[in-house]
Protein backbone atom coordinates (compact mmCIF):
# COMPACT_ATOMS: atom_id res chain seq x y z
CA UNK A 1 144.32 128.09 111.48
CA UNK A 2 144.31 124.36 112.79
CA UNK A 3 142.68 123.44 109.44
CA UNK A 4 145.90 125.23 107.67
CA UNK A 5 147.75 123.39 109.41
CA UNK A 6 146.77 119.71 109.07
CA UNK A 7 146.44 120.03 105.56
CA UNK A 8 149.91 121.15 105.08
CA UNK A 9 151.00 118.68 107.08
CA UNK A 10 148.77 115.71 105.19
CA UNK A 11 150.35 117.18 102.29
CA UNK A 12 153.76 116.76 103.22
CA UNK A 13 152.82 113.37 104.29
CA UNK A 14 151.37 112.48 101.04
CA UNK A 15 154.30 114.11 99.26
CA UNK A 16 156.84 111.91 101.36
CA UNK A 17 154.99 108.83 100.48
CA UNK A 18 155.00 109.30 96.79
CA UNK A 19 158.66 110.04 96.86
CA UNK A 20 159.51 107.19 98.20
CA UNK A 21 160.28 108.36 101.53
CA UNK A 22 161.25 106.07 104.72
CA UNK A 23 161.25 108.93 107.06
CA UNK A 24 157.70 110.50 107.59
CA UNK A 25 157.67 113.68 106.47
CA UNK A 26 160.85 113.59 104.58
CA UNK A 27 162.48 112.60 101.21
CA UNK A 28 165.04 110.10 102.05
CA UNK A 29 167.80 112.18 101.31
CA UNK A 30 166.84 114.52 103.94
CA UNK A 31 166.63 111.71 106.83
CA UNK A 32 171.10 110.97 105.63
CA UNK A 33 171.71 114.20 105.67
CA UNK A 34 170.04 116.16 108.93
CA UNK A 35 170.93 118.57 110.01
CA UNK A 36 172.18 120.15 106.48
CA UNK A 37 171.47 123.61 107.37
CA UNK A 38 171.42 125.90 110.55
CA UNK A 39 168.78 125.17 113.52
CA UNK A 40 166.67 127.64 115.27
CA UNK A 41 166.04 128.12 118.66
CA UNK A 42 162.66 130.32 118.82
CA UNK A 43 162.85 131.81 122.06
CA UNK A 44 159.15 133.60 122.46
CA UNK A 45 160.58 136.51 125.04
CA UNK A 46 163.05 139.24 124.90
CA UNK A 47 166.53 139.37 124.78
CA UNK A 48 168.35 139.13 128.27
CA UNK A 49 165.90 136.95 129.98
CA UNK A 50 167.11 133.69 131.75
CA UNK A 51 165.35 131.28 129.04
CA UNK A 52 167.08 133.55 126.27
CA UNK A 53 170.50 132.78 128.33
CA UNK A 54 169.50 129.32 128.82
CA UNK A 55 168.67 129.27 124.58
CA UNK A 56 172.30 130.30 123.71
CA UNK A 57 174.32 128.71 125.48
CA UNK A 58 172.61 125.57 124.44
CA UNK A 59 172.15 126.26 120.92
CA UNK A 60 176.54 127.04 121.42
CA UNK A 61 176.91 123.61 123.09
CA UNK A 62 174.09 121.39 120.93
CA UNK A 63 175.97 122.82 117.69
CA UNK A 64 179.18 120.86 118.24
CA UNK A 65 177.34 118.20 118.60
CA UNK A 66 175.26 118.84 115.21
CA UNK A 67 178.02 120.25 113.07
CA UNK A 68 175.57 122.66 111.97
CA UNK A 69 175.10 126.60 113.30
CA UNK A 70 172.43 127.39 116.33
CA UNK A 71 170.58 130.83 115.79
CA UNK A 72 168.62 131.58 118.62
CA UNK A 73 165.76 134.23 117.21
CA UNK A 74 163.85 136.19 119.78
CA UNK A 75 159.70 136.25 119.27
CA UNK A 76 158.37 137.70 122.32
CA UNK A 77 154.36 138.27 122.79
CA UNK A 78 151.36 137.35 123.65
CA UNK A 79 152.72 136.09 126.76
CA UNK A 80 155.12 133.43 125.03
CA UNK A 81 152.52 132.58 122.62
CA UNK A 82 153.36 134.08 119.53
CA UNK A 83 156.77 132.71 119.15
CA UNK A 84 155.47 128.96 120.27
CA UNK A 85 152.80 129.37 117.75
CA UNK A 86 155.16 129.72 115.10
CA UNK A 87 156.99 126.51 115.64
CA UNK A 88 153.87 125.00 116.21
CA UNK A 89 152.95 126.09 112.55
CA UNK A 90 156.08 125.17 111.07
CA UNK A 91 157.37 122.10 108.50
CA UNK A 92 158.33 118.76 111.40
CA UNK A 93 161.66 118.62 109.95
CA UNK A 94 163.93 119.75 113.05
CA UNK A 95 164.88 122.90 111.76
CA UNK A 96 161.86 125.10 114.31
CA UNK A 97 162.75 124.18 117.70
CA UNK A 98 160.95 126.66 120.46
CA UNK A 99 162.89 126.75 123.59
CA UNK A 100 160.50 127.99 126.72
CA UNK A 101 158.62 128.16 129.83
CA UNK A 102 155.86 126.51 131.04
CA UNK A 103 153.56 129.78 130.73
CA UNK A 104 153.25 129.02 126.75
CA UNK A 105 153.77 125.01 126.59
CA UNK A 106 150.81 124.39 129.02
CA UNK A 107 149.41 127.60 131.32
CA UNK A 108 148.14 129.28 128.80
CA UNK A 109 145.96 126.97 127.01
CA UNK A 110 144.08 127.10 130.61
CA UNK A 111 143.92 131.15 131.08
CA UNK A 112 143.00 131.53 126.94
CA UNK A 113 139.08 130.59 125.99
CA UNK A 114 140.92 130.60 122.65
CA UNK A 115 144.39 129.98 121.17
CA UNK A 116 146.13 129.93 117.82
CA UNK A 117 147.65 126.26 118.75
CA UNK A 118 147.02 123.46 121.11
CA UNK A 119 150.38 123.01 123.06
CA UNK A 120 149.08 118.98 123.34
CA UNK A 121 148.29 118.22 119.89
CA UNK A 122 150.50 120.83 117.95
CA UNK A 123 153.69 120.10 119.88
CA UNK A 124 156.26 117.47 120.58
CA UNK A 125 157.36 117.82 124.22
CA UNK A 126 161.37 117.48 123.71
CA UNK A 127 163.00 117.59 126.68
CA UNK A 128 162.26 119.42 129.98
CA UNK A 129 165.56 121.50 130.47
CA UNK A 130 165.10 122.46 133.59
CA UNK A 131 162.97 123.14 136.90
CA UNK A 132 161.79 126.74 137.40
CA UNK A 133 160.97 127.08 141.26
CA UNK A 134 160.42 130.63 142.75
CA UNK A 135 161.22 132.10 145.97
CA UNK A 136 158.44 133.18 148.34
CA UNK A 137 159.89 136.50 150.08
CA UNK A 138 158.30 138.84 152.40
CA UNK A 139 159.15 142.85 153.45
CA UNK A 140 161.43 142.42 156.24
CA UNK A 141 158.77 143.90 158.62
CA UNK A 142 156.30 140.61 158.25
CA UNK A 143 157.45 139.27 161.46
CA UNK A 144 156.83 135.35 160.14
CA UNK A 145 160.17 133.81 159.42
CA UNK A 146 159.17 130.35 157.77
CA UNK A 147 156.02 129.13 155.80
CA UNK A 148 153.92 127.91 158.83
CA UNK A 149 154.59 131.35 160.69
CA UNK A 150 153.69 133.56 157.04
CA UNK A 151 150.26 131.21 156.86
CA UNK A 152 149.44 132.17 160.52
CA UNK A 153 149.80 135.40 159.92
CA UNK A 154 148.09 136.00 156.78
CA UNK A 155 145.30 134.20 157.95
CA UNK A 156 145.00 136.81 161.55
CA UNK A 157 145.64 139.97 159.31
CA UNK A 158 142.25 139.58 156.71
CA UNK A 159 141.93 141.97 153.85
CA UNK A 160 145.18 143.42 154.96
CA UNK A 161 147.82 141.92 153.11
CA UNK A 162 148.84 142.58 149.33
CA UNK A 163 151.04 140.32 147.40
CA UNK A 164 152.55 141.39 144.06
CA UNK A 165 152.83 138.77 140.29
CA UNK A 166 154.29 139.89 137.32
CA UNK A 167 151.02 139.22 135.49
CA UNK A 168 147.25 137.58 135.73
CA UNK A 169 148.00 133.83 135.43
CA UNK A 170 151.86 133.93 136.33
CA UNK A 171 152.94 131.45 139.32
CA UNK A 172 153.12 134.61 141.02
CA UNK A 173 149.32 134.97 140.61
CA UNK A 174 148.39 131.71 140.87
CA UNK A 175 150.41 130.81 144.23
CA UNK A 176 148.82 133.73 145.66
CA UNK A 177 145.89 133.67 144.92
CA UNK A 178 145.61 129.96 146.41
CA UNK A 179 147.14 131.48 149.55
CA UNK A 180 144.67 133.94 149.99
CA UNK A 181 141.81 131.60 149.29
CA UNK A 182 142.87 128.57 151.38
CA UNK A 183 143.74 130.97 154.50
CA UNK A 184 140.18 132.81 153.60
CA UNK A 185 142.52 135.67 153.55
CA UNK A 186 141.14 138.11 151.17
CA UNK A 187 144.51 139.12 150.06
CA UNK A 188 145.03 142.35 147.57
CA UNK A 189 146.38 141.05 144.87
CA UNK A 190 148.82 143.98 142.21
CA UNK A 191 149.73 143.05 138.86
CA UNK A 192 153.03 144.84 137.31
CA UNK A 193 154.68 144.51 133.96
CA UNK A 194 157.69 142.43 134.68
CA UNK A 195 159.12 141.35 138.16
CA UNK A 196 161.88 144.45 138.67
CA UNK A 197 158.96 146.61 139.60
CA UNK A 198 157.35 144.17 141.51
CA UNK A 199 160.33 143.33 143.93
CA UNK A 200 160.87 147.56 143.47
CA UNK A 201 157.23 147.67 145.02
CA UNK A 202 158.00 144.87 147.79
CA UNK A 203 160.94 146.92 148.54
CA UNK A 204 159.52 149.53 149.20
CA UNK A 205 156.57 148.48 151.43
CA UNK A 206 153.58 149.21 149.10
CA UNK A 207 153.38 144.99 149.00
CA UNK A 208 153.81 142.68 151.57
CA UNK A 209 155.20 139.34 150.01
CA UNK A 210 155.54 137.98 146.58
CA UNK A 211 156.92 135.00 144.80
CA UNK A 212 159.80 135.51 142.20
CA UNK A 213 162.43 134.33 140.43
CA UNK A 214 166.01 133.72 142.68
CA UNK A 215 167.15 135.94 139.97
CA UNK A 216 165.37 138.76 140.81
CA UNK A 217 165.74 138.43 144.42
CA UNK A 218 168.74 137.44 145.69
CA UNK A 219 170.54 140.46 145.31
CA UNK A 220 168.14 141.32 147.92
CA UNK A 221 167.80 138.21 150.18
CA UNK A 222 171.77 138.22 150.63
CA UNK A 223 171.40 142.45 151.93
CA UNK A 224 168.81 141.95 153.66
CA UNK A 225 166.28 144.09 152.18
CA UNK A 226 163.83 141.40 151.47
CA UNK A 227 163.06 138.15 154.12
CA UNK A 228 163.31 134.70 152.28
CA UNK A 229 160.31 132.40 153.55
CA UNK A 230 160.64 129.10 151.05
CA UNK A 231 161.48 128.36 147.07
CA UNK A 232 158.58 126.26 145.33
CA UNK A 233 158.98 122.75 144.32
CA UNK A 234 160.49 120.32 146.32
CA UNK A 235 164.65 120.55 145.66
CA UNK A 236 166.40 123.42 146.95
CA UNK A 237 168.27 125.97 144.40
CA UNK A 238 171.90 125.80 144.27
CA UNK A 239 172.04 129.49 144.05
CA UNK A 240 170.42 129.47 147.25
CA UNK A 241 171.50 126.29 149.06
CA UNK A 242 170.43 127.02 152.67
CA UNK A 243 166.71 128.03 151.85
CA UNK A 244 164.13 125.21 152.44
CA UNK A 245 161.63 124.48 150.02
CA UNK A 246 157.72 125.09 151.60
CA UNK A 247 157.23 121.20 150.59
CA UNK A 248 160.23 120.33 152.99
CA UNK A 249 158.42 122.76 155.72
CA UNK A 250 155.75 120.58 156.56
CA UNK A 251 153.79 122.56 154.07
CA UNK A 252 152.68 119.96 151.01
CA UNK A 253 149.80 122.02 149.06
CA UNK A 254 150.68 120.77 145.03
CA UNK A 255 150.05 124.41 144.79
CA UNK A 256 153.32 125.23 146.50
CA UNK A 257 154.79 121.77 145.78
CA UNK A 258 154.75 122.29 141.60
CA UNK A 259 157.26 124.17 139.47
CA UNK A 260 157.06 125.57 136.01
CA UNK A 261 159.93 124.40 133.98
CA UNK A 262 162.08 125.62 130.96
CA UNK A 263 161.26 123.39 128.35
CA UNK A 264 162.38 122.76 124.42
CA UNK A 265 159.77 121.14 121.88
CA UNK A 266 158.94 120.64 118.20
CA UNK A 267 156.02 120.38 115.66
CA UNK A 268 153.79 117.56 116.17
CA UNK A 269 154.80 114.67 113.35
CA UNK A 270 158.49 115.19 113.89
CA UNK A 271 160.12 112.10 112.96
CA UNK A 272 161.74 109.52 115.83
CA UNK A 273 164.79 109.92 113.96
CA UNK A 274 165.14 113.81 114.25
CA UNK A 275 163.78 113.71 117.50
CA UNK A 276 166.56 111.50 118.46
CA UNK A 277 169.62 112.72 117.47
CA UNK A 278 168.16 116.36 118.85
CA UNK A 279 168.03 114.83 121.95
CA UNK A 280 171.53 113.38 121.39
CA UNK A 281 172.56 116.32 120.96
CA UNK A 282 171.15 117.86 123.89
CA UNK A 283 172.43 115.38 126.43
CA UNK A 284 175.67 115.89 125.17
CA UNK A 285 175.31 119.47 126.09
CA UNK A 286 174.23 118.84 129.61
CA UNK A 287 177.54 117.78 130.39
CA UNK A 288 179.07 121.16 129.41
CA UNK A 289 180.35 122.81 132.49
CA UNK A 290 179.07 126.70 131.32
CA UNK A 291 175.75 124.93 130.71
CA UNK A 292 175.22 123.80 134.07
CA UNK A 293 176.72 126.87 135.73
CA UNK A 294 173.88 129.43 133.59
CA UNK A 295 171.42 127.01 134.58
CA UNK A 296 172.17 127.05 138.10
CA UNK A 297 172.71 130.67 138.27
CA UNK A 298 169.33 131.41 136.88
CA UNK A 299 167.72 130.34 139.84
CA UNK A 300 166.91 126.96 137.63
CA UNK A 301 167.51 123.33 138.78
CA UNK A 302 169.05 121.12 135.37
CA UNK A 303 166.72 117.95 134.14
CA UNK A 304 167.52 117.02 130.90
CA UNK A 305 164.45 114.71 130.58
CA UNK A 306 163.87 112.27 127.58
CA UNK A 307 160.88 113.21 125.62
CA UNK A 308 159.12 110.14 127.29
CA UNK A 309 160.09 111.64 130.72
CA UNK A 310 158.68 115.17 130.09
CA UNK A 311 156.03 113.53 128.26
CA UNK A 312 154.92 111.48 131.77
CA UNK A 313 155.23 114.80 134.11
CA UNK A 314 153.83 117.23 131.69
CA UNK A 315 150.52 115.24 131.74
CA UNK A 316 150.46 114.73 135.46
CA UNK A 317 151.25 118.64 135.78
CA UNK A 318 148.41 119.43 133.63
CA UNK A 319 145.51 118.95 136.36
CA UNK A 320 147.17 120.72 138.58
CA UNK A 321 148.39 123.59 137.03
CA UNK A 322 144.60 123.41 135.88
CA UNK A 323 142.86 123.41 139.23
CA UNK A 324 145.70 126.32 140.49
CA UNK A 325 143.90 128.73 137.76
CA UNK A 326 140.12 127.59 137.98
CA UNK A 327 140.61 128.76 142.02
CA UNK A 328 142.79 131.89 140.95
CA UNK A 329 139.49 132.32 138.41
CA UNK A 330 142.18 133.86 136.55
CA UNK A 331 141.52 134.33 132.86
CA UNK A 332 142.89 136.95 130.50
CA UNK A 333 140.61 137.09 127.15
C-alpha cells in the first residue's frame, strides 16, 4: 500500500512539473484558486463524540474564513485508523483534512506490529487543536483523597485493586498500567467498549479507580458519586477549575505529566501554500467564542499550534508515549 502510494504521488509530481506548475503538486491554476470546492473534515469516530463536536464547529467557523463549504464525514474504525488512513492515502491538495486524537496520529503506530500508514512519513502534522488531559477518579470508598494518598494506598493493598480503560492501549490503559507497575502493585486491569460502561462499572464498585474523560465524569464528580484525585497534564481544565493536576501534586512521572491531544493534519507533500492559508483559516477560528466554549466544555484545553509547534512537541511526545506502552506491554495485533 505504501508503494501505491508514492507512486501516485511521484506521478502527480511529475505531472505538475510538466504542466508548468509553481505549486508542487498542483497546476498553477489550482494554487489562484484554492479552495474552489468544499473541504472535508475526516473525523475517524462516530457521530456525537467530543472530536466530532470539536470537527463541526470548526469546519462552521474555518468556512467563513475559506468561502468554501466544511463537510465533516464520519469514518470510525480500527481504533481511529481507518479514517486517518484515508487522508493519508489521499491527493496533497487540501481538500482531505483528518481531524483527531492522538490514539491514530501517533499511539497506534506503537501498539500495531503493522499499519496501513506511517502517521510520521504519510502525514503533515497541522495544528494541535487542543490538549486532551483525563481525570483520575476513584469509588468514593478509596479513602485516599489526593495523588500521594491514592499511590500509598495502592501500593499497601497488592493484587487488590482493579482499575477500568476503555480499551488495550488507551491512556486509560497505559496510565494504569504504569501505576500498577511503578507501585509493584499488581493491579487488575478491565477493558470495556467505550468509557459509559466503564465509569457505570466504577460506579458501581466492581472497579476501584479509572482515568477518563471530564466529560464522562463530571456529572459524577459534582454529585458525588465518584472522588476526583488529579486531571493529567500539567494545566488544570476549565470545566473543572478547582482540581489540581497530579504534576502540580508533587507527583512528576511524564507518565502522568503527558496528554493526548486533538489534532488536525494532511497528506504528506501538501504544499506551504495550502498549508498556510489552512492554518489561516484555523487561527481565525480560534477566536470564535462557540469554538472556545465546545472546546472547553469537552474537558479539552485550546492550543492552536503552528504546524512547526505541533511538529516540535509531537516528536518529543513520541518517546514517551513509546516507553508508556513498551511497560504497559500493551499490543493489540
Amino acid at each position: 500500500m505504501d508503494c501505491n502510494n508514492t507512486t501516485r504521488r511521484q506521478l502527480m509530481l511529475a505531472a505538475a512539473a510538466a504542466a508548468g506548475s509553481s505549486l508542487v503538486g498542483l497546476p498553477a491554476w489550482a494554487k489562484a484558486a484554492y479552495p474552489s470546492k468544499p473541504i472535508r473534515f475526516i473525523v475517524p469516530f462516530n457521530p456525537g463524540g467530543a472530536t466530532d463536536i470539536v470537527a463541526r464547529v470548526l469546519g462552521e467557523a474555518m468556512s467563513k474564513k475559506l468561502g468554501q463549504p466544511i463537510v465533516v464525514e464520519n469514518k470510525a474504525g480500527a481504533s481511529g485508523m481507518l479514517g486517518t488512513d484515508q487522508v493519508a492515502k489521499s491527493a496533497p491538495d487540501g481538500y482531505n483534512v483528518v481531524l483527531s486524537l492522538s490514539t491514530s496520529l501517533l499511539i497506534n503506530q506503537f501498539l500495531y506490529s503493522k499499519m496501513a500508514y506511517n502517521p510520521q512519513k504519510d502525514l503533515l502534522m497541522l495544528s494541535e487543536l487542543a490538549s486532551a488531559p483525563v481525570t483520575l477518579v476513584v469509588h468514593p470508598s478509596v479513602p485516599a483523597n489526593n495523588m500521594q494518598e491514592l499511590l500509598a494506598w495502592v501500593k499497601a493493598n497488592k493484587s487488590k485493586v482493579s482499575y477500568g480503560s476503555w480499551g488495550v492501549g488507551s491512556y486509560a490503559h497505559l496510565g494504569g498500567a504504569y501505576m500498577s507497575k511503578s507501585m509493584n502493585a499488581d493491579m487488575s486491569h478491565v477493558a470495556y467498549r467505550g468509557e459509559a460502561p466503564m465509569i457505570q462499572e466504577l460506579i458501581g464498585g466492581q472497579l476501584q479507580l479509572c482515568f477518563s474523560s471530564a466529560q464522562n465524569t463530571k456529572p459524577f464528580i459534582d454529585s458525588g458519586r465518584l472522588k476526583a484525585i488529579g486531571v493529567t497534564g500539567k494545566a488544570r481544565m476549565a470545566v473543572l477549575p478547582n482540581l489540581p493536576t497530579i504534576y502540580e501534586q508533587g507527583v512528576t512521572d511524564d507518565a502522568y505529566s503527558i496528554a493526548g491531544f486533538v489534532g488536525m493534519a494532511l497528506p504528506a507533500g501538501t504544499p506551504k501554500e495550502i498549508v498556510d492559508v489552512l492554518y489561516a483559516a484555523l487561527q481565525e477560528a480560534s477566536k470564535d467564542a462557540k469554538v472556545k466554549e465546545r472546546i472547553d466544555g469537552a474537558g479539552f484545553l485550546p492550543v492552536f499550534s503552528s504546524p512547526e509547534e505541533f511538529s516540535k512537541t509531537y516528536a518529543k511526545a513520541v518517546p514517551v508515549w513509546k516507553s508508556l506502552i513498551e511497560v504497559a506491554e500493551a499490543k493489540v495485533d
